[in-house]
PDB file of N, CA and C in Angstrom:
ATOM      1  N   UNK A   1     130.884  67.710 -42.066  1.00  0.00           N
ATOM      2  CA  UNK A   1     130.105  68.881 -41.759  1.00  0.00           C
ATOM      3  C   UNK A   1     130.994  69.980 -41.218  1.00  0.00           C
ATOM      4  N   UNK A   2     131.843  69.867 -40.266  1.00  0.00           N
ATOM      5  CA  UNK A   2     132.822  70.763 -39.637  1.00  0.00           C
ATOM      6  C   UNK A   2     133.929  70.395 -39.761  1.00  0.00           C
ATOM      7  N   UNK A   3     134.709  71.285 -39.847  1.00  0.00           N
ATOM      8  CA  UNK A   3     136.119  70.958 -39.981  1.00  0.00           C
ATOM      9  C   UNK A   3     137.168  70.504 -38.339  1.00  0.00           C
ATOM     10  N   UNK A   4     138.284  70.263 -38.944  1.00  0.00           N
ATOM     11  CA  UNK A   4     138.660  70.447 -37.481  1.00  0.00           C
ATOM     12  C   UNK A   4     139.135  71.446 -37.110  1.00  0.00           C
ATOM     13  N   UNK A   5     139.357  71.293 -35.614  1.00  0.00           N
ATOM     14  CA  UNK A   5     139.971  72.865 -35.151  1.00  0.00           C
ATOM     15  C   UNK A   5     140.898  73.361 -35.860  1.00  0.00           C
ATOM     16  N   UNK A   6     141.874  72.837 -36.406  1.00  0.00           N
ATOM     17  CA  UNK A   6     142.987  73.368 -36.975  1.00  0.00           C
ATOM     18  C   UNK A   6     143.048  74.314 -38.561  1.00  0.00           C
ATOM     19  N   UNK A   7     141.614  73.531 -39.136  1.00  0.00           N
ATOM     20  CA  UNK A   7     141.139  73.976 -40.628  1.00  0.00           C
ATOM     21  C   UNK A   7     140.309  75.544 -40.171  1.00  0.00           C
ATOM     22  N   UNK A   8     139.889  75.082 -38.564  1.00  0.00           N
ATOM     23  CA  UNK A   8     139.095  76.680 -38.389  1.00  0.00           C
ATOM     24  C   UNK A   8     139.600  77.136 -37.742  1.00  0.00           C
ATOM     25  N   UNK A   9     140.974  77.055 -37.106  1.00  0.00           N
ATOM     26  CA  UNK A   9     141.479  78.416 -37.093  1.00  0.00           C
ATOM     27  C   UNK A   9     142.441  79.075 -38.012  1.00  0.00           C
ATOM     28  N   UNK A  10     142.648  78.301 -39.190  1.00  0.00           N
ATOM     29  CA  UNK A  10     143.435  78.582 -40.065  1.00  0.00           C
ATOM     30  C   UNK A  10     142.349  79.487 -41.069  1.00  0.00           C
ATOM     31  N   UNK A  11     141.042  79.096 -41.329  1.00  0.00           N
ATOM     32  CA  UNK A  11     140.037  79.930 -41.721  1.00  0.00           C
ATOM     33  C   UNK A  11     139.791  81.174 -41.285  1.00  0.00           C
ATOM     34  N   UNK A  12     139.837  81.260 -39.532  1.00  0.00           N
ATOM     35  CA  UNK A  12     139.337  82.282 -39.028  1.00  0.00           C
ATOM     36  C   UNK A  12     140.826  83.460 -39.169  1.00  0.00           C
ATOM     37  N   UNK A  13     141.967  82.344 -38.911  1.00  0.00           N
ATOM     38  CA  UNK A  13     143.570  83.668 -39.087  1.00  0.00           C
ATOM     39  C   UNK A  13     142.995  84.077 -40.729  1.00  0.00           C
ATOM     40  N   UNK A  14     143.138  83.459 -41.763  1.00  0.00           N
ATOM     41  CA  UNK A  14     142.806  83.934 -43.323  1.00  0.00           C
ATOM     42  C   UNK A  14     141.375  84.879 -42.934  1.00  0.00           C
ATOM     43  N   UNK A  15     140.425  85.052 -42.050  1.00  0.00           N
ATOM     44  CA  UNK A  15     139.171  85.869 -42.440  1.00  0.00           C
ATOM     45  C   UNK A  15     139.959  87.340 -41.858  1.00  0.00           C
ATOM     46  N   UNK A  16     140.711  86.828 -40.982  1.00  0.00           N
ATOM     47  CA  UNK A  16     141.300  88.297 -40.063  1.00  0.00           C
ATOM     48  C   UNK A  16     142.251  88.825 -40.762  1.00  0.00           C
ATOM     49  N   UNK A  17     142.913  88.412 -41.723  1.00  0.00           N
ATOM     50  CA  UNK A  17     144.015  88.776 -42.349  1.00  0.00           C
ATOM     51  C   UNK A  17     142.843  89.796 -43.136  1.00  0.00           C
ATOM     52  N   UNK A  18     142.069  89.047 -43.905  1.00  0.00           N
ATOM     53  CA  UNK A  18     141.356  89.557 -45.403  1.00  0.00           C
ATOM     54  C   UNK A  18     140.544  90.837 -44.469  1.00  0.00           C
ATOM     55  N   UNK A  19     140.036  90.984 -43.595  1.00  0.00           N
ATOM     56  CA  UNK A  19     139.466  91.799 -42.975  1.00  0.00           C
ATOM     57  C   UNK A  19     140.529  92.867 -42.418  1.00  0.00           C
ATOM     58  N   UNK A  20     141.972  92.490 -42.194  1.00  0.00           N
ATOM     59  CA  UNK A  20     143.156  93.499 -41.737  1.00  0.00           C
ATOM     60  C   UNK A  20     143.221  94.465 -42.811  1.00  0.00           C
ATOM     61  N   UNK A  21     143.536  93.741 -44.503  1.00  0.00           N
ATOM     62  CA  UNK A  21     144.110  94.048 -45.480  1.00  0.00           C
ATOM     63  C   UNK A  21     142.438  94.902 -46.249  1.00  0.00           C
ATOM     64  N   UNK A  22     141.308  94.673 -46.145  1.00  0.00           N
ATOM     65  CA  UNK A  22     140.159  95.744 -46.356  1.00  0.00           C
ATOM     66  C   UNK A  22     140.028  96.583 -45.094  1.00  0.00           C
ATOM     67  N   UNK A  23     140.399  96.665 -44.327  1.00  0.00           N
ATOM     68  CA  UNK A  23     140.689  97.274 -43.322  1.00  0.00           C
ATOM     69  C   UNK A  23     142.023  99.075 -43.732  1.00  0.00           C
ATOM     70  N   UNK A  24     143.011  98.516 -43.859  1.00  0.00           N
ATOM     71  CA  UNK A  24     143.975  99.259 -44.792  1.00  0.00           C
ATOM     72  C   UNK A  24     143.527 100.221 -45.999  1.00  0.00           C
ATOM     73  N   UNK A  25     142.946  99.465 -46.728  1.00  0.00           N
ATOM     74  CA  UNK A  25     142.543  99.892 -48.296  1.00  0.00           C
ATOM     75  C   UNK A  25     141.901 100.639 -48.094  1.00  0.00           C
ATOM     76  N   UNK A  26     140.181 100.918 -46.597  1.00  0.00           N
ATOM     77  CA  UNK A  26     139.819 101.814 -46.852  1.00  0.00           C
ATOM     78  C   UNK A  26     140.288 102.372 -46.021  1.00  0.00           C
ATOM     79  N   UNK A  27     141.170 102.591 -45.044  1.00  0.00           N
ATOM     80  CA  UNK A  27     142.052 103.540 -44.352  1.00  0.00           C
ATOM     81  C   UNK A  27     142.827 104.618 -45.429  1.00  0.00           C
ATOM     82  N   UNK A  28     143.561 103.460 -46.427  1.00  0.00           N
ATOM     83  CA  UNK A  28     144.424 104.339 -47.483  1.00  0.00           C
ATOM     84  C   UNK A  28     143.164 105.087 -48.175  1.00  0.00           C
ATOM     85  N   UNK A  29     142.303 104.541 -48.697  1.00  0.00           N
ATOM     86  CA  UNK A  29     141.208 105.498 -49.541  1.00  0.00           C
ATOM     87  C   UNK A  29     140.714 106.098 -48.881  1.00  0.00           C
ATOM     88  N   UNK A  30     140.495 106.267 -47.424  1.00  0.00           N
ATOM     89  CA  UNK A  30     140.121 107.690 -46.433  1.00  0.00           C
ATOM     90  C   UNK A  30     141.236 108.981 -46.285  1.00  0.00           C
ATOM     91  N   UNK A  31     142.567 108.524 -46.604  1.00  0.00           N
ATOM     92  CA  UNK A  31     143.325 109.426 -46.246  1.00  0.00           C
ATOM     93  C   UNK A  31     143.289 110.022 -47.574  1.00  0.00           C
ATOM     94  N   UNK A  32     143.226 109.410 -48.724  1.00  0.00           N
ATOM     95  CA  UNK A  32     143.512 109.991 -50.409  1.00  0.00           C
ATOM     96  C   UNK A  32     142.232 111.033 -50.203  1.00  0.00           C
ATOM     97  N   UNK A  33     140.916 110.745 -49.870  1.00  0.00           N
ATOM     98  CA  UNK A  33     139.413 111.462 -49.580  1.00  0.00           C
ATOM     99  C   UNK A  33     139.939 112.749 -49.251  1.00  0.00           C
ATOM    100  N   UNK A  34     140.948 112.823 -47.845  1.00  0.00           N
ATOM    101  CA  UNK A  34     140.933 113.705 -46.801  1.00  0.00           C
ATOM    102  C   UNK A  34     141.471 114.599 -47.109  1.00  0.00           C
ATOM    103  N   UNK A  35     143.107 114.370 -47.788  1.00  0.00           N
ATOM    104  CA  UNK A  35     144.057 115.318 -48.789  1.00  0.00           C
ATOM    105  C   UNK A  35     143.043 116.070 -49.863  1.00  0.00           C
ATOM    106  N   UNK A  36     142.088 115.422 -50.697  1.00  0.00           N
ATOM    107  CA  UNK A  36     141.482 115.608 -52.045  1.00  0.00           C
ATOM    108  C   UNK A  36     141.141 116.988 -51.166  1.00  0.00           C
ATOM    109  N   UNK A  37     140.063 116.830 -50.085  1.00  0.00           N
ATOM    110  CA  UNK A  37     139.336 117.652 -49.847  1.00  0.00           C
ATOM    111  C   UNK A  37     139.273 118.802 -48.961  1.00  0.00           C
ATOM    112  N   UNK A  38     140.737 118.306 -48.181  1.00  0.00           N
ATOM    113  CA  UNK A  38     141.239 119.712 -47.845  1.00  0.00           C
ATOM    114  C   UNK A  38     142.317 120.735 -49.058  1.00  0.00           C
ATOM    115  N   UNK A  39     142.584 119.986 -50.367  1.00  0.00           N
ATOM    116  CA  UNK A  39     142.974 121.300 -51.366  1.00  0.00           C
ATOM    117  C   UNK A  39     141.613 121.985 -51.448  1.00  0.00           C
ATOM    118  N   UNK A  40     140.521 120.903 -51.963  1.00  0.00           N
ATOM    119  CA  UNK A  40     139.477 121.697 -52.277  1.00  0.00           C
ATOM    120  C   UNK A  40     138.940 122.828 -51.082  1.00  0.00           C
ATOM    121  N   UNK A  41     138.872 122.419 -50.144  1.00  0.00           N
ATOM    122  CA  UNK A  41     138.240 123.583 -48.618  1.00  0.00           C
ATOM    123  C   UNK A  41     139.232 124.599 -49.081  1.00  0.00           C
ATOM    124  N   UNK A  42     140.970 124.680 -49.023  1.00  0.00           N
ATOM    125  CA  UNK A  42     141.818 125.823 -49.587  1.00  0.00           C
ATOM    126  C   UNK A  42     140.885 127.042 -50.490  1.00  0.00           C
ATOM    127  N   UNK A  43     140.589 126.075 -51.982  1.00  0.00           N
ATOM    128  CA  UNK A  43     140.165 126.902 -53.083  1.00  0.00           C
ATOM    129  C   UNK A  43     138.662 127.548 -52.684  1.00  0.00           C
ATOM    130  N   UNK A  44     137.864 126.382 -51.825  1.00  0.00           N
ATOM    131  CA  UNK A  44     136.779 127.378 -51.500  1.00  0.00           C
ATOM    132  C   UNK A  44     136.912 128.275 -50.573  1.00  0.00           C
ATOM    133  N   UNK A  45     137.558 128.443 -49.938  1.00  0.00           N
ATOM    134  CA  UNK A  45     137.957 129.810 -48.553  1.00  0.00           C
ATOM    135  C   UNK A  45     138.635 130.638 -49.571  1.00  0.00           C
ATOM    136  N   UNK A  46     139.207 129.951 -50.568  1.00  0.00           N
ATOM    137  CA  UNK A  46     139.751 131.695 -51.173  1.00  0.00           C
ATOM    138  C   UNK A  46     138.724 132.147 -51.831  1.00  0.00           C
ATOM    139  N   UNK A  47     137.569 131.400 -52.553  1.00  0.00           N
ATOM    140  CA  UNK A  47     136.856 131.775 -53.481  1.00  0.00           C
ATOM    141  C   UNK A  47     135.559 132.702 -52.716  1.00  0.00           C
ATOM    142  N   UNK A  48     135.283 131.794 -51.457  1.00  0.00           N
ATOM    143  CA  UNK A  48     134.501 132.368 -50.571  1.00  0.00           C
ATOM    144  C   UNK A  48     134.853 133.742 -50.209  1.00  0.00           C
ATOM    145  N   UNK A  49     136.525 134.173 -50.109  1.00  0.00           N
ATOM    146  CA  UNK A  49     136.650 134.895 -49.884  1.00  0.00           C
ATOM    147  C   UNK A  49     135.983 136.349 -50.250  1.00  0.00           C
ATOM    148  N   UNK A  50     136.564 135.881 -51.538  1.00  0.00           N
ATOM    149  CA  UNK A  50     136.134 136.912 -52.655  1.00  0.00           C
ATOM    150  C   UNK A  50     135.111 137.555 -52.993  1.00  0.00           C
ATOM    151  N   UNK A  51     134.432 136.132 -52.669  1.00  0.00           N
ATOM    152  CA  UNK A  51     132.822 136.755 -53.191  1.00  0.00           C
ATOM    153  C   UNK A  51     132.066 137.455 -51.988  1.00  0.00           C
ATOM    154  N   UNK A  52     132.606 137.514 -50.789  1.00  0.00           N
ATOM    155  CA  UNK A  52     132.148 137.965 -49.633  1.00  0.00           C
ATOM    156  C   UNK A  52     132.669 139.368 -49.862  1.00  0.00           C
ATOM    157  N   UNK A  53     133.995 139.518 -50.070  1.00  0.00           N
ATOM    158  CA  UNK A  53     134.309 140.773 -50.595  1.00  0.00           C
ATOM    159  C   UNK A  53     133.469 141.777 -51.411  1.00  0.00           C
ATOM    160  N   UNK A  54     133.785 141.202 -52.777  1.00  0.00           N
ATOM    161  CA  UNK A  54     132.562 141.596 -53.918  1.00  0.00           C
ATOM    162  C   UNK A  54     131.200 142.436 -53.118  1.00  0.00           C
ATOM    163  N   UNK A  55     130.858 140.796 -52.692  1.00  0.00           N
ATOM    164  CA  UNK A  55     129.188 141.755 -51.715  1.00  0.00           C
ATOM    165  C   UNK A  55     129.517 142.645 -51.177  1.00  0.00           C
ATOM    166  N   UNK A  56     130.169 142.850 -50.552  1.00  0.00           N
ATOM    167  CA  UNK A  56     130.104 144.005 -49.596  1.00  0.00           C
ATOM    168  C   UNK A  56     130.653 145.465 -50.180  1.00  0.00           C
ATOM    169  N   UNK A  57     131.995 145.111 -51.570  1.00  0.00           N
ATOM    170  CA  UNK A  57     131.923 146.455 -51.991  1.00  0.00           C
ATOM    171  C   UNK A  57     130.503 146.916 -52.928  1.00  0.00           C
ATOM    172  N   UNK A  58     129.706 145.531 -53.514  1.00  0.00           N
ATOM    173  CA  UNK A  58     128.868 146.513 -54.166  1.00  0.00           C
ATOM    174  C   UNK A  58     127.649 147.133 -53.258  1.00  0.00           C
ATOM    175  N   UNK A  59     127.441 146.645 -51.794  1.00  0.00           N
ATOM    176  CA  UNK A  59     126.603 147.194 -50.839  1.00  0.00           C
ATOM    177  C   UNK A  59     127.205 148.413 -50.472  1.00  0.00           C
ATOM    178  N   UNK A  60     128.409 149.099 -50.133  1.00  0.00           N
ATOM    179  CA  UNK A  60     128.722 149.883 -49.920  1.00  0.00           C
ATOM    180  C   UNK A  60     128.080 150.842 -51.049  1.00  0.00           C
ATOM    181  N   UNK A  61     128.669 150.334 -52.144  1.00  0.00           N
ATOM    182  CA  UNK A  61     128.862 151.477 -53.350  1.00  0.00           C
ATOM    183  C   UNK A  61     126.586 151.678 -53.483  1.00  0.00           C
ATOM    184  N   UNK A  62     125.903 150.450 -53.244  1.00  0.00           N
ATOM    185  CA  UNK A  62     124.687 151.102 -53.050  1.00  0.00           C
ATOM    186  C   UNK A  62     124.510 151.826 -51.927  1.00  0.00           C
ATOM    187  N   UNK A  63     125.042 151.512 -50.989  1.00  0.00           N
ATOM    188  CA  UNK A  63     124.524 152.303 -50.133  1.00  0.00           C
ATOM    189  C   UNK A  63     125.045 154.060 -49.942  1.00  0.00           C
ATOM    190  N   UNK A  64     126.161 153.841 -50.613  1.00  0.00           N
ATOM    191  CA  UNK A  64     126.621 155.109 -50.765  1.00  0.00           C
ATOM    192  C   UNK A  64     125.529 156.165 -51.845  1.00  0.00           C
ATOM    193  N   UNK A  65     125.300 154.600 -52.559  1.00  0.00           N
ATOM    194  CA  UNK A  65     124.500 155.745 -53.494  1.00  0.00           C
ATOM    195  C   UNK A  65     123.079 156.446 -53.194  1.00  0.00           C
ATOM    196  N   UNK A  66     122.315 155.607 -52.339  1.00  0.00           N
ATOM    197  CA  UNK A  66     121.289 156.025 -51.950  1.00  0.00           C
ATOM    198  C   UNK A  66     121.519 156.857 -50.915  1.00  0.00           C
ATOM    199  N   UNK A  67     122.324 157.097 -50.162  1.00  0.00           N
ATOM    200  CA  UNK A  67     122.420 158.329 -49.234  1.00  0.00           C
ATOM    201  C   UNK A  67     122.656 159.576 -49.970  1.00  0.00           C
ATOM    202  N   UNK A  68     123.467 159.329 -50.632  1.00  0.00           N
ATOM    203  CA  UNK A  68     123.437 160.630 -51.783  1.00  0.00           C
ATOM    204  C   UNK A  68     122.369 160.909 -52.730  1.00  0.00           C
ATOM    205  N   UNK A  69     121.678 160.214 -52.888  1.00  0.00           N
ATOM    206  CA  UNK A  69     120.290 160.417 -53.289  1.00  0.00           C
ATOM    207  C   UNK A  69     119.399 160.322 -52.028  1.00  0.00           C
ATOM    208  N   UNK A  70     119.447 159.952 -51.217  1.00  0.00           N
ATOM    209  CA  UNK A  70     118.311 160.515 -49.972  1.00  0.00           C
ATOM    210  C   UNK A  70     118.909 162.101 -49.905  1.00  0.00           C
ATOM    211  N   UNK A  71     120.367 162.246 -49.267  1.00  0.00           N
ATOM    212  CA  UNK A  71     120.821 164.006 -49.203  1.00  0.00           C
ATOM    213  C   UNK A  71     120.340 165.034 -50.814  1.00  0.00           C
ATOM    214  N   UNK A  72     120.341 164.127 -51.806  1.00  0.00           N
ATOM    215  CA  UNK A  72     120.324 165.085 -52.820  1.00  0.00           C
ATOM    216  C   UNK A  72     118.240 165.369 -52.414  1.00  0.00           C
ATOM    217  N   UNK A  73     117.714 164.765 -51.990  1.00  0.00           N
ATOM    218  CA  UNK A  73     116.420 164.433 -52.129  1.00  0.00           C
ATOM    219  C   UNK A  73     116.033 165.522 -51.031  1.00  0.00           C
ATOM    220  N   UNK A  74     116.457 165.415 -50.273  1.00  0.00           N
ATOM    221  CA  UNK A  74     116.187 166.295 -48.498  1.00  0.00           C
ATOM    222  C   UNK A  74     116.760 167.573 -49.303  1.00  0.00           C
ATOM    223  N   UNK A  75     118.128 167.820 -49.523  1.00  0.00           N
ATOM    224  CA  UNK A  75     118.676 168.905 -50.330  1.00  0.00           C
ATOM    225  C   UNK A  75     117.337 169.993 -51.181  1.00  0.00           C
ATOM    226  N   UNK A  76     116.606 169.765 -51.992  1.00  0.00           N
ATOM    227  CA  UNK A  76     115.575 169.654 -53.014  1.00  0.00           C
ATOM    228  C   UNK A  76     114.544 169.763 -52.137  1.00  0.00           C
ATOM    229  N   UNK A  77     114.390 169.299 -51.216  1.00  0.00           N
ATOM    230  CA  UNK A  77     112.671 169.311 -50.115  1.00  0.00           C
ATOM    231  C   UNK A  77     113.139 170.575 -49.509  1.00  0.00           C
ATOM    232  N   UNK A  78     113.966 170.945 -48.848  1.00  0.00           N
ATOM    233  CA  UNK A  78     114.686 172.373 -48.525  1.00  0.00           C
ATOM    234  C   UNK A  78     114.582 173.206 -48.630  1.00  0.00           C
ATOM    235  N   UNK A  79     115.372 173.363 -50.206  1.00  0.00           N
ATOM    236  CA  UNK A  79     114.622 174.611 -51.120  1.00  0.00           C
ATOM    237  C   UNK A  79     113.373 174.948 -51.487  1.00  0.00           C
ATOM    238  N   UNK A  80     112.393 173.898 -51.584  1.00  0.00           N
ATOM    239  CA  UNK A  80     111.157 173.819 -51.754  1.00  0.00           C
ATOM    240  C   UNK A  80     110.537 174.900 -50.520  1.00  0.00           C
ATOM    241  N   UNK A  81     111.006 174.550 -49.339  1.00  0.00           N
ATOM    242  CA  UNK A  81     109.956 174.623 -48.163  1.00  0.00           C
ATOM    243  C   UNK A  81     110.874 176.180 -47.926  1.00  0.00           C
ATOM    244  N   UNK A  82     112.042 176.441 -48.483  1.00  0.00           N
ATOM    245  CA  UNK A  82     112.710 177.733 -48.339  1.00  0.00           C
ATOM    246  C   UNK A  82     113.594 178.062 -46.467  1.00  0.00           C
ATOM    247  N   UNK A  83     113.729 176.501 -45.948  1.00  0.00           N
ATOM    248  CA  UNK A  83     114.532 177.107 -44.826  1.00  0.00           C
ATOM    249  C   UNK A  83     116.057 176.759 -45.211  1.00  0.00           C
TER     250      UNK A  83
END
């Protein structure tokens, strides 16, 4: 039914080994994860960059435009009212 002491601790050194050595593997496959995904964070901060950029020149360029069409608009109410 049981072994002797010597068969179980020779079992339990072999469970600690096999548990050292999956232990490792996903250490090594956490660090391969970590590299992968800090290139990728790189490419999205530049990409993020960009597109944050983008927004904001085409908000400018609306907003530029509607002030110049609110002034052209007030401009036009002006002459209307003659002051």
């Amino acid at each position: 039914m049981f072994g002797t002491l010597a068969e179980e601790k020779l079992c339990h050194e072999h469970e600690q080994q096999l548990e050292v050595e999956l232990s490792r593997e996903c250490h090594e496959g956490d660090l391969k994860e970590k590299y992968r995904l800090s290139r990728v964070m790189e490419h999205k901060m530049e990409l993020e960059e960009k597109v944050v950029s983008r927004q904001k020149a085409e908000y400018d360029r609306m907003r530029a435009e509607r002030e110049r069409k609110d002034l052209a608009k007030s401009s036009r109410h002006k002459k209307r009212k003659g002051t």
